[in-house]
Protein backbone atom coordinates (compact mmCIF):
# COMPACT_ATOMS: atom_id res chain seq x y z
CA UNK A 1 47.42 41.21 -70.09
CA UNK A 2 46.16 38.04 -68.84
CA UNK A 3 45.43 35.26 -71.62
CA UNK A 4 42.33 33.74 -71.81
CA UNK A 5 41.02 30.34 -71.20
CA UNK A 6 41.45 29.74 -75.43
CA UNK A 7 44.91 31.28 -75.23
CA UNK A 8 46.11 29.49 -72.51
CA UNK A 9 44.78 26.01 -74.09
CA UNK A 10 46.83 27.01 -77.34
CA UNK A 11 49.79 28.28 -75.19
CA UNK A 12 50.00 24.66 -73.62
CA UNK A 13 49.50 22.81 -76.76
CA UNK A 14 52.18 24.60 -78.93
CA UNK A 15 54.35 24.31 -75.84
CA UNK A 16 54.49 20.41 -76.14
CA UNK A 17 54.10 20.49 -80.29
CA UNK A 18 57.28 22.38 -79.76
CA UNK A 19 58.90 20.09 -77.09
CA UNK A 20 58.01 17.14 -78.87
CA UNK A 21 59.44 18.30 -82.30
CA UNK A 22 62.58 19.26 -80.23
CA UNK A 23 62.65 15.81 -78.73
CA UNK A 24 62.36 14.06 -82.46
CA UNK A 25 65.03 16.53 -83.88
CA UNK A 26 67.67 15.16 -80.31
CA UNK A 27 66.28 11.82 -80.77
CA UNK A 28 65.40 13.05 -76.55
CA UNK A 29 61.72 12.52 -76.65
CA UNK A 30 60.89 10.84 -73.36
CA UNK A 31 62.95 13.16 -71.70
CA UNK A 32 62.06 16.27 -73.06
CA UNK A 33 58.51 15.83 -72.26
CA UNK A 34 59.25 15.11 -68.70
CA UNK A 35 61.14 18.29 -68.29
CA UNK A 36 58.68 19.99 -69.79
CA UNK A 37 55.73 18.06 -68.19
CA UNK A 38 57.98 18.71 -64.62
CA UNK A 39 58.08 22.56 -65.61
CA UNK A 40 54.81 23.11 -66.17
CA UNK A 41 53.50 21.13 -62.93
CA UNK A 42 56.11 23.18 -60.83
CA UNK A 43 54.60 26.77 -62.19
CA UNK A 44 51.05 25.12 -61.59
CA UNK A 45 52.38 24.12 -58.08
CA UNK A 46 53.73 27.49 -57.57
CA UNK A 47 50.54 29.48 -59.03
CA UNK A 48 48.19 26.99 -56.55
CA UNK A 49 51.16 28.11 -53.31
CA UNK A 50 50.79 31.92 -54.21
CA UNK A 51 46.87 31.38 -54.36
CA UNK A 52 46.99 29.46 -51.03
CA UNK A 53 49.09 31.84 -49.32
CA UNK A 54 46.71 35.10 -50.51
CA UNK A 55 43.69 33.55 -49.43
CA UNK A 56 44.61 32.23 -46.01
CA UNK A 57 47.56 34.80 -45.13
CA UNK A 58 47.59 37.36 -46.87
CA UNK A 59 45.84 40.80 -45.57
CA UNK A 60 42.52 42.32 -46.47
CA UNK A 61 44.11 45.43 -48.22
CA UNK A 62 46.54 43.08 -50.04
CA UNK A 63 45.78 43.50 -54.18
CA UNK A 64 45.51 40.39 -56.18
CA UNK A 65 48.58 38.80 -57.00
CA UNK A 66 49.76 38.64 -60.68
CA UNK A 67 49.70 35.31 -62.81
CA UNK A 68 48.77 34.55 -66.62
CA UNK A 69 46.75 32.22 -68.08
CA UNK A 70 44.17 30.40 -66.14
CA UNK A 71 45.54 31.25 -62.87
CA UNK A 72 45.12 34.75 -63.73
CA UNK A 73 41.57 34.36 -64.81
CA UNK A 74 41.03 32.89 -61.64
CA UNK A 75 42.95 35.02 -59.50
CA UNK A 76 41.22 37.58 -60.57
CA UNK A 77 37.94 36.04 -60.86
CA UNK A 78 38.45 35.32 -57.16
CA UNK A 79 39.08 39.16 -56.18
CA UNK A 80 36.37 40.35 -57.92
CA UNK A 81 33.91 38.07 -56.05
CA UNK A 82 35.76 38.90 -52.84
CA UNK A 83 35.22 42.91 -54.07
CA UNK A 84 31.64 42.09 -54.33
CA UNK A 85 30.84 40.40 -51.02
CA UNK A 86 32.43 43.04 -48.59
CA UNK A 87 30.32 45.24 -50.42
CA UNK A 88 27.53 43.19 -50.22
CA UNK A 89 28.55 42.37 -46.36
CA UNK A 90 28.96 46.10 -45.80
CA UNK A 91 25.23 46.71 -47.21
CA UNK A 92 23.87 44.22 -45.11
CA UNK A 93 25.78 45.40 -41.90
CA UNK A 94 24.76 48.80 -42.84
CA UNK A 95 21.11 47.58 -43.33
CA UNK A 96 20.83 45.54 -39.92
CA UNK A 97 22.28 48.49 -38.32
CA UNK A 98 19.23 50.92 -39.65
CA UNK A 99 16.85 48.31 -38.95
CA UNK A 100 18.46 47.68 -35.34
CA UNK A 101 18.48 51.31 -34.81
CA UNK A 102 14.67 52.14 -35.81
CA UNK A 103 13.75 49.13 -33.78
CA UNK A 104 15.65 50.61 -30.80
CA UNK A 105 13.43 54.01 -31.41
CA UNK A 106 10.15 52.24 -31.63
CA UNK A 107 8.36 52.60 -28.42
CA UNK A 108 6.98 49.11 -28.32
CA UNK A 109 9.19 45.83 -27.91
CA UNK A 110 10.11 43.49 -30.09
CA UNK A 111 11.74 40.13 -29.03
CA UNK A 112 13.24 38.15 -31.71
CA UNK A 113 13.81 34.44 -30.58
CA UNK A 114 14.89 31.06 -31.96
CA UNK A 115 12.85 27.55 -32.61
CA UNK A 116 13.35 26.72 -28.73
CA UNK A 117 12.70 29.84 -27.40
CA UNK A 118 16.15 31.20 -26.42
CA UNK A 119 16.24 35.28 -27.08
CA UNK A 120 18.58 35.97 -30.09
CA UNK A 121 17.86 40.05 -30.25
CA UNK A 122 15.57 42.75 -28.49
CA UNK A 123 15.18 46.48 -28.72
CA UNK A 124 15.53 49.36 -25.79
CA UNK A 125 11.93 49.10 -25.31
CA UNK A 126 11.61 45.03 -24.08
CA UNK A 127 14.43 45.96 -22.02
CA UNK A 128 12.71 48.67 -19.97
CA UNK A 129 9.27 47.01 -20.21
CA UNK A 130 10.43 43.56 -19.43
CA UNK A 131 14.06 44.42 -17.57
CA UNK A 132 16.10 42.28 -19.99
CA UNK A 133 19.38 42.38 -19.20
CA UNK A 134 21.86 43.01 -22.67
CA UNK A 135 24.96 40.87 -21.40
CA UNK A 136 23.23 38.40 -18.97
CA UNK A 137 20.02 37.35 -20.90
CA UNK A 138 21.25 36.92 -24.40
CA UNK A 139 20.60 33.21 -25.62
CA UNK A 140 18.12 32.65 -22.39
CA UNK A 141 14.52 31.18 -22.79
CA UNK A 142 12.05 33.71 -22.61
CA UNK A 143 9.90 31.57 -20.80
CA UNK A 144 12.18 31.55 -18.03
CA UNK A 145 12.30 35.36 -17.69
CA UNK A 146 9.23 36.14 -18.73
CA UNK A 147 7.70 34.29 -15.69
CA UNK A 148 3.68 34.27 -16.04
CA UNK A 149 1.95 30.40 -16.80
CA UNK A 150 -0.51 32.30 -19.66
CA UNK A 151 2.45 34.02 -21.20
CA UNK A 152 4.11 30.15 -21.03
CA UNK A 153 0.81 28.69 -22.51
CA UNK A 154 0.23 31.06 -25.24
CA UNK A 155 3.92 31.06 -26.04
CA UNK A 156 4.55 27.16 -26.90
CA UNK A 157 0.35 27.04 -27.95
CA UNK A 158 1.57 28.49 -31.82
CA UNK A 159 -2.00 29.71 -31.69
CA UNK A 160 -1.65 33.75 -31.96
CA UNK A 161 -4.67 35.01 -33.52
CA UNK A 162 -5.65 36.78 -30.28
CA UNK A 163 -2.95 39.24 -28.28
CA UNK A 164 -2.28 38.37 -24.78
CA UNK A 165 -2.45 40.85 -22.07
CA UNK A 166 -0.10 39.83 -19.08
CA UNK A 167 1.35 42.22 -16.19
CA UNK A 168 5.16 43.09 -16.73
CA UNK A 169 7.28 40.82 -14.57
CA UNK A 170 9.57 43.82 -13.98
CA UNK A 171 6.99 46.00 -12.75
CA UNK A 172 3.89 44.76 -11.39
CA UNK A 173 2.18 48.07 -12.36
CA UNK A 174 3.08 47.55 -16.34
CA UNK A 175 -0.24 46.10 -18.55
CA UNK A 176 1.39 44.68 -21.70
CA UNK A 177 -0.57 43.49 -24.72
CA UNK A 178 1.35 40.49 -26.43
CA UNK A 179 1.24 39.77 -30.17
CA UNK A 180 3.66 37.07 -31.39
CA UNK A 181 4.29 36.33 -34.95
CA UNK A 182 5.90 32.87 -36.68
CA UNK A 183 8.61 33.31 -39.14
CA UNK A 184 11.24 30.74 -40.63
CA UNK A 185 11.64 27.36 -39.02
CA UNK A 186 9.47 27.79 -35.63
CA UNK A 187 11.54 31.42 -34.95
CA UNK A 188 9.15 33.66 -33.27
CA UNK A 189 8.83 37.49 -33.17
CA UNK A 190 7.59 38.97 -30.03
CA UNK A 191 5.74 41.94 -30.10
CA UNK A 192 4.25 43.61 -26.62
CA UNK A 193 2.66 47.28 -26.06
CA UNK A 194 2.66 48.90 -22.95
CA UNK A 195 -1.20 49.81 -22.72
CA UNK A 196 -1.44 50.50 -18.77
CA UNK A 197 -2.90 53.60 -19.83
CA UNK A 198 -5.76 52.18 -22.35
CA UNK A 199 -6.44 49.71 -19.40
CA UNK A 200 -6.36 52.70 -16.90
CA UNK A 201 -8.91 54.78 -19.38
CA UNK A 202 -11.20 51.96 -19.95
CA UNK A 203 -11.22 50.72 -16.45
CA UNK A 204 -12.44 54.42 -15.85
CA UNK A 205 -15.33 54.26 -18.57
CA UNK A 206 -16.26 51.16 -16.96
CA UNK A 207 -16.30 52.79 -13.66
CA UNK A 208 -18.15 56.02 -14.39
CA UNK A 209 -20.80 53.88 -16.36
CA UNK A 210 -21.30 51.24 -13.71
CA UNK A 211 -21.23 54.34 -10.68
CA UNK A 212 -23.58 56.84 -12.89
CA UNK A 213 -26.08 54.07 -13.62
CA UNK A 214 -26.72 52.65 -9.95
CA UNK A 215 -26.94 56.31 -8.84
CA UNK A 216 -29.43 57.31 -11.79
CA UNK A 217 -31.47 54.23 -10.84
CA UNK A 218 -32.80 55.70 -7.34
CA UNK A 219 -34.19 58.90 -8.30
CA UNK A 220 -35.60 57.36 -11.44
CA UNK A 221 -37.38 55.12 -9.33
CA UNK A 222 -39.17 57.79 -7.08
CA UNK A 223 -39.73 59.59 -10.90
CA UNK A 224 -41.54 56.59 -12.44
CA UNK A 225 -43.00 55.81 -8.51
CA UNK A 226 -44.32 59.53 -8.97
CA UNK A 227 -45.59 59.43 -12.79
CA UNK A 228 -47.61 55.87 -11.81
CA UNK A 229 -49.12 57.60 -8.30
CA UNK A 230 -50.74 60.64 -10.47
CA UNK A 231 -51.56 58.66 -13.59
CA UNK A 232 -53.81 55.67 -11.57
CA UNK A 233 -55.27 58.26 -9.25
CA UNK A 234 -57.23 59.83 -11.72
CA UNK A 235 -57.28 63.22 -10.14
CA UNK A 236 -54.61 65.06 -12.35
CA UNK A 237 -55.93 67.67 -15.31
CA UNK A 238 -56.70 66.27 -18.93
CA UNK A 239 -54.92 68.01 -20.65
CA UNK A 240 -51.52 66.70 -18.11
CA UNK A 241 -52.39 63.42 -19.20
CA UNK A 242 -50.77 63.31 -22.70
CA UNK A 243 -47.53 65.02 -21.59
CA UNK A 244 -47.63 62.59 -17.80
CA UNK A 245 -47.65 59.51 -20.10
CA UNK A 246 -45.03 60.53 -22.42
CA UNK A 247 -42.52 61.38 -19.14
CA UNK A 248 -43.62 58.17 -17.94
CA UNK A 249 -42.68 56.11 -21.44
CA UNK A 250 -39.42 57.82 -21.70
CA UNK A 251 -38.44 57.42 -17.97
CA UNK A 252 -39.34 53.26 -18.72
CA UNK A 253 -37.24 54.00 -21.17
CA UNK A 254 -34.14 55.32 -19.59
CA UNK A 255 -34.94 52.30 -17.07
CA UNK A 256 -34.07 50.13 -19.51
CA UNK A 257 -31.02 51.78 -20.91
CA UNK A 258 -29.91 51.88 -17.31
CA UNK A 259 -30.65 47.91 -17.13
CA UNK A 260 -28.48 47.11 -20.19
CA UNK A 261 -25.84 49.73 -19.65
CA UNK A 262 -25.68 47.27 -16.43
CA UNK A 263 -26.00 43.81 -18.10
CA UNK A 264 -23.38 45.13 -20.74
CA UNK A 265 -20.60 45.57 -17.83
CA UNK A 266 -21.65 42.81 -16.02
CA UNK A 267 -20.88 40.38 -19.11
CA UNK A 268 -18.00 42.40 -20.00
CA UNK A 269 -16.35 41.53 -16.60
CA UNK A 270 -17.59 38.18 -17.61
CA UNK A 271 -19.82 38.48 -13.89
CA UNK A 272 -18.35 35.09 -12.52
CA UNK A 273 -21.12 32.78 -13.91
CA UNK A 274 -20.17 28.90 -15.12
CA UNK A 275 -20.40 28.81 -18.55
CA UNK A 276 -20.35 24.95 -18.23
CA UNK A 277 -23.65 23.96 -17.67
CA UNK A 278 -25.95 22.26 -19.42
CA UNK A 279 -28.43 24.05 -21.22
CA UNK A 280 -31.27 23.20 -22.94
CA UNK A 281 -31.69 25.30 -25.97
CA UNK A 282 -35.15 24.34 -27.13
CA UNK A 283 -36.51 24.70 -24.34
CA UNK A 284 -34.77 28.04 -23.86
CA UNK A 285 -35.45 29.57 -27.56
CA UNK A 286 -39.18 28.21 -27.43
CA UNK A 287 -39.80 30.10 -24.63
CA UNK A 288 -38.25 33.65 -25.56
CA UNK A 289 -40.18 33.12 -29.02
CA UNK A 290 -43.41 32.69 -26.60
CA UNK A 291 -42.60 36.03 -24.78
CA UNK A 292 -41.82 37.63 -28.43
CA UNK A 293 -45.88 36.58 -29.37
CA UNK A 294 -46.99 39.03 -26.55
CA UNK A 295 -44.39 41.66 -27.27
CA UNK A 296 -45.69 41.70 -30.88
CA UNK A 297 -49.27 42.01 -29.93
CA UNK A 298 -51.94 43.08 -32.28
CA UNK A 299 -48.95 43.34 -35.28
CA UNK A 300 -49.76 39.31 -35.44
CA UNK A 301 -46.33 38.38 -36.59
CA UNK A 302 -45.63 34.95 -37.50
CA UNK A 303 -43.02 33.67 -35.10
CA UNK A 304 -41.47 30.21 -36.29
CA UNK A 305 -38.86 28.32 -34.03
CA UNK A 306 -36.99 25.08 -35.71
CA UNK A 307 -34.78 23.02 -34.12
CA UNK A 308 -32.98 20.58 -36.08
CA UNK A 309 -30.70 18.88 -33.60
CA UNK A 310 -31.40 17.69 -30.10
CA UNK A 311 -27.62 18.77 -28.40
CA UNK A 312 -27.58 20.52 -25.84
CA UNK A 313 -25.17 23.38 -25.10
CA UNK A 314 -22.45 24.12 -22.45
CA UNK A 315 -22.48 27.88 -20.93
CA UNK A 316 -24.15 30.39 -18.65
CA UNK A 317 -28.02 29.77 -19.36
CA UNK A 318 -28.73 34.15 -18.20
CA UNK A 319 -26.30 34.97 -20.49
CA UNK A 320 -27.92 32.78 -23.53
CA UNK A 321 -31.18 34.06 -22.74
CA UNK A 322 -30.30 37.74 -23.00
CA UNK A 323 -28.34 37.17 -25.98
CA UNK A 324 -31.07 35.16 -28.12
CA UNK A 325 -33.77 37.67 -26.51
CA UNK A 326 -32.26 40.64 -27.90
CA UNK A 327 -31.91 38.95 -31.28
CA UNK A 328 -35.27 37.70 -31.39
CA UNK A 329 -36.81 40.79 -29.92
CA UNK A 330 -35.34 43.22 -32.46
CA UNK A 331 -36.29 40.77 -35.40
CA UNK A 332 -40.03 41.62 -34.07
CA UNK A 333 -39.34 45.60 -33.86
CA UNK A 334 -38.04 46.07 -37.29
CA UNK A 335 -40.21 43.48 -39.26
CA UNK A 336 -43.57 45.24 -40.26
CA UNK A 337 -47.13 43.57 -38.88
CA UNK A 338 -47.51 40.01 -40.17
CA UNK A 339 -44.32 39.62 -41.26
CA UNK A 340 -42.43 36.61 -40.75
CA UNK A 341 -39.72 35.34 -38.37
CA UNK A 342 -37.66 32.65 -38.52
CA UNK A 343 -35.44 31.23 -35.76
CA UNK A 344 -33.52 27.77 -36.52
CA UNK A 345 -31.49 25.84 -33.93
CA UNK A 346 -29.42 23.49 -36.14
CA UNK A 347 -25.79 21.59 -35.67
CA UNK A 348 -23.33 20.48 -38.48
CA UNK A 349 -19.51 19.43 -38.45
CA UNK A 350 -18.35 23.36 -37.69
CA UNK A 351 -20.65 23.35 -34.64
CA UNK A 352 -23.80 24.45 -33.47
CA UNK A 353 -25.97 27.79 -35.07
CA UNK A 354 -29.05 29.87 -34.18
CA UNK A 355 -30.55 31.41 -36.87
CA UNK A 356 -33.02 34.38 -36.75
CA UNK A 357 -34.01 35.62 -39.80
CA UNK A 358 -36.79 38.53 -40.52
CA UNK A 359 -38.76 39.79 -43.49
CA UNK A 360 -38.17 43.35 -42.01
CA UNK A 361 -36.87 46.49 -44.22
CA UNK A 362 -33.46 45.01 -43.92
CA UNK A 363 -30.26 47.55 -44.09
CA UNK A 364 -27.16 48.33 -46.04
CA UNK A 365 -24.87 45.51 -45.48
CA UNK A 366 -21.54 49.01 -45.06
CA UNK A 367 -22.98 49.14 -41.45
CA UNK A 368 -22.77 45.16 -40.73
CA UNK A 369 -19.17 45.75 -39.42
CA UNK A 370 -20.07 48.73 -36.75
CA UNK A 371 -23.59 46.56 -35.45
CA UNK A 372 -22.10 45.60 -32.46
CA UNK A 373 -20.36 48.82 -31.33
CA UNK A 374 -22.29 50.77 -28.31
CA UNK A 375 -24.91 52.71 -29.22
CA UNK A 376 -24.62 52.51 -33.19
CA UNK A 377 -27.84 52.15 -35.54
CA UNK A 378 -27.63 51.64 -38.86
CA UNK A 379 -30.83 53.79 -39.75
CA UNK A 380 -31.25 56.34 -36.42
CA UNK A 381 -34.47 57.00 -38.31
CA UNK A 382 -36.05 54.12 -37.10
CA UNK A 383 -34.81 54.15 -33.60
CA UNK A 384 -37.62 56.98 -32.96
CA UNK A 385 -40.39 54.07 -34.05
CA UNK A 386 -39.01 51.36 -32.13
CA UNK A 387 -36.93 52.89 -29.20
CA UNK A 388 -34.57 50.40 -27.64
CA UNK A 389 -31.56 51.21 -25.79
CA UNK A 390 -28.88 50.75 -28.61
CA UNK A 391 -26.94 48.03 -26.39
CA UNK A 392 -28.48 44.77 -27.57
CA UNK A 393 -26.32 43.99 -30.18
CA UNK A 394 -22.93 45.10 -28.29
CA UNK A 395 -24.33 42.50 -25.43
CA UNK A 396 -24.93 39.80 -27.95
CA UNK A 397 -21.21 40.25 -28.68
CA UNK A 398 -19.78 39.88 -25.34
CA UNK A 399 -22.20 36.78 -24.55
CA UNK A 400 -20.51 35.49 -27.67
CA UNK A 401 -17.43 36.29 -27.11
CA UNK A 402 -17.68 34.81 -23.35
CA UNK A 403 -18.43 31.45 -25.18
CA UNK A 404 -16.20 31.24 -27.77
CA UNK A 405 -18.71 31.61 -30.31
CA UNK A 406 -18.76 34.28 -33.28
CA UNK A 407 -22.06 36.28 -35.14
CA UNK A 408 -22.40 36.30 -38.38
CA UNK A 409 -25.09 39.27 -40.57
CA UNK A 410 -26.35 39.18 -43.34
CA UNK A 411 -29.07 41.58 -44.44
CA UNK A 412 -30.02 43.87 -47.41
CA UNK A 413 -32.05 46.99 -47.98
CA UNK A 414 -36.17 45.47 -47.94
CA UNK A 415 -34.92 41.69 -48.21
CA UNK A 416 -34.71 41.52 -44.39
CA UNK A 417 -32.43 40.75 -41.76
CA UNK A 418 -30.80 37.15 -40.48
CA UNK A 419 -28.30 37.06 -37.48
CA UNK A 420 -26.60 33.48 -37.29
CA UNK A 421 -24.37 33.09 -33.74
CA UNK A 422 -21.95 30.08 -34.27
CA UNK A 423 -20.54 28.04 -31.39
CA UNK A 424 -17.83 25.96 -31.97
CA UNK A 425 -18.33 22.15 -31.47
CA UNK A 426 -16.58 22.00 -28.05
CA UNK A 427 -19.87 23.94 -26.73
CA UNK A 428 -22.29 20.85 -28.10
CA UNK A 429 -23.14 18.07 -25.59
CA UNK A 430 -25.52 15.49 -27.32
CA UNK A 431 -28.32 14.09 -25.41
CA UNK A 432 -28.05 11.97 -22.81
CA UNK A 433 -24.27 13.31 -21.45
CA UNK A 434 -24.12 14.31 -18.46
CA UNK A 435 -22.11 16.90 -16.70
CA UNK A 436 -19.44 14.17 -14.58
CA UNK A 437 -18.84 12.64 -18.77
CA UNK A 438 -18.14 15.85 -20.00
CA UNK A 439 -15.63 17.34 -16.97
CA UNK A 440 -13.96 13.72 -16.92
């Protein structure tokens, strides 16, 4: 049995009592102490050799050697911590091999790379989306393989709240959708998806819509060209009158889905227009809330327009005016005859906002998040009233989205509506800056 720390204190202590009564009773002292001072160093020496020697010599497998006293206690105090961390190492080998080896079966890649950018591990999948090479890319900069000047910019930007999508430099007919996360000291993990096929599918949808509406817009116009002839000639029956104007509403109708399922793709594709010119947004807004006085017609709403600031904003002026339109022009469907409408042009230190708020029925704010989709209403009910093609909102988006700017609802059930569309303060240009100021 090993002594303990206590033991071996009182082991040393009665060891010199002992020498130094036997150096009193030989009338020895000095030199008994030595000897025994020199004995005890030399087993201390030896214990601190053996110790040495089964650290840095001895093998794995070799048990812990035997000694009393302290330098038992911390032999063996040694062993068992050496007992612990091969367990503990073997657990964490046995942990990075599980996590290695479901990352290896995950069809996506994932890129795991240092502060600088060099490539410390990837799975299967970023080698057969990206052709990374096991032996002859480990510790290379990703930037350097993965060879496309977005990829480069949105790599070293630290700005990932959006995914990137990039073609694969290994093959050109690969769409990858990037998503890169931060994680320790500037370390980065790199996610991509291979979503050729997505892009394939919705490269279709936008086909088949853009294709089916300019072929449904030819014999709709020799329809409506048909319904107008027999309607102003005055010759057809009375009683094909009622049933000739309701064909005629519901082809104007089906015009004008056909005109925003257009507009919609066209902004989408972001159509190729500058959305750096100057435009005047009074001037703009004043006018759409002019045209929304004759849309509302006898209903005599009360149409206010504010503007609070006299910036200017950069972006595509057909693209603002569709947006704001559609905003302003549902705010007069919805809100009930002599209602009120609101719209506010304003600017503070987030940016620049246009407000338009109703005093219409309002609607359940569990539908705000689904407004913008295609085609969704939040009360279907009252799309029979007011018609409308189900698009506006899902253009407003993309117009938004096209200049950086976001929409925020608010609304509830018969306290009315208010759509607010921010744009960030890059978009502002105060009064008086021109265009050459702004691009220099």
């Amino acid at each position: 049995m090993h002594k303990r720390t206590t033991g071996h204190i009182q082991f040393v202590a009665w060891l010199f009592v002992l020498s130094i009564l036997f150096g009193l009773l030989i009338d020895e002292l000095a030199w008994v102490l030595v000897v025994t001072l020199s004995l005890y160093v030399a087993w201390s020496l030896r214990q601190a050799s053996r110790l040495h020697r089964w650290l840095y010599k001895g093998s794995s497998d070799e048990g812990v050697p035997e000694s009393y006293g302290l330098w038992g206690d911390l032999f063996e105090g040694i062993y068992s911590t050496q007992q612990q961390n091969r367990k503990a190492r073997k657990r964490l080998i046995a942990m990075i091999d599980r996590v290695r080896t479901s990352a290896n079966a995950m069809g996506d890649a994932v890129i795991m790379t240092n502060d600088i950018g060099q490539m410390d591990w990837w799975n299967r999948a970023a080698s057969l989306i990206f052709g990374f090479d096991n032996e002859k890319d480990q510790a290379q900069i990703i930037t350097n393989l993965v060879r496309d000047p977005s990829f480069k910019a949105y790599f070293e930007a630290k700005n990932y709240d959006e995914a990137l999508e990039i073609t694969s430099p290994y093959d050109p007919n690969v769409i990858v959708s990037i998503q890169i996360t931060l994680f320790g000291e500037d370390e980065r993990l790199v996610f991509a998806q291979d979503i050729t096929r997505l892009h394939q599918l919705e490269q279709m949808r936008k086909d088949f819509v853009s294709n089916v509406s300019h072929e449904m817009r030819t014999p709709l116009t020799v329809i409506r060209g048909y319904l107008e002839t027999m309607l102003d000639s005055g010759s057809a029956p009375e009683k094909w009158l009622r049933p000739l104007k309701s064909m005629e509403g519901q082809a104007l109708r089906l015009d004008d889905l056909i005109t925003d399922l257009l507009l919609l793709e066209k902004y989408e594709a972001k159509d190729g227009s500058s959305l750096d010119d100057q435009v005047n947004i009074e001037t703009l807004v004043s006018g759409i809330c002019h045209e929304a006085e004759l849309v509302s017609g006898d209903k005599g709403h009360d149409i206010r327009f504010e503007s609070l600031t006299s910036s200017q904003l950069l972006g595509a002026e057909n693209q603002l005016r569709s947006a704001f339109s559609n905003l302003i022009f549902n705010a007069v469907k919805y809100t009930p005859a002599e209602g009120v409408i609101t719209v506010e042009w304003k600017e503070d230190h987030r940016g620049c906002h246009l407000s338009v708020k109703d005093t219409g029925c309002g609607f359940d704010p569990v539908h705000i998040p689904r407004l913008t989709e295609r085609f969704y209403r939040a009360d279907p009910s009252r799309h029979i009233a007011t018609g409308g093609s189900g698009l506006g909102l899902a253009i407003v988006k993309h117009v938004l989205i096209n200049h950086g700017a976001t929409l925020e609802v608010l609304s509830q059930p018969d306290k009315g509506s208010e759509f607010i569309c921010h744009f960030p303060n890059s978009r502002a240009v105060k009064a008086g800056v021109s265009n050459l100021e702004i691009n220099a």
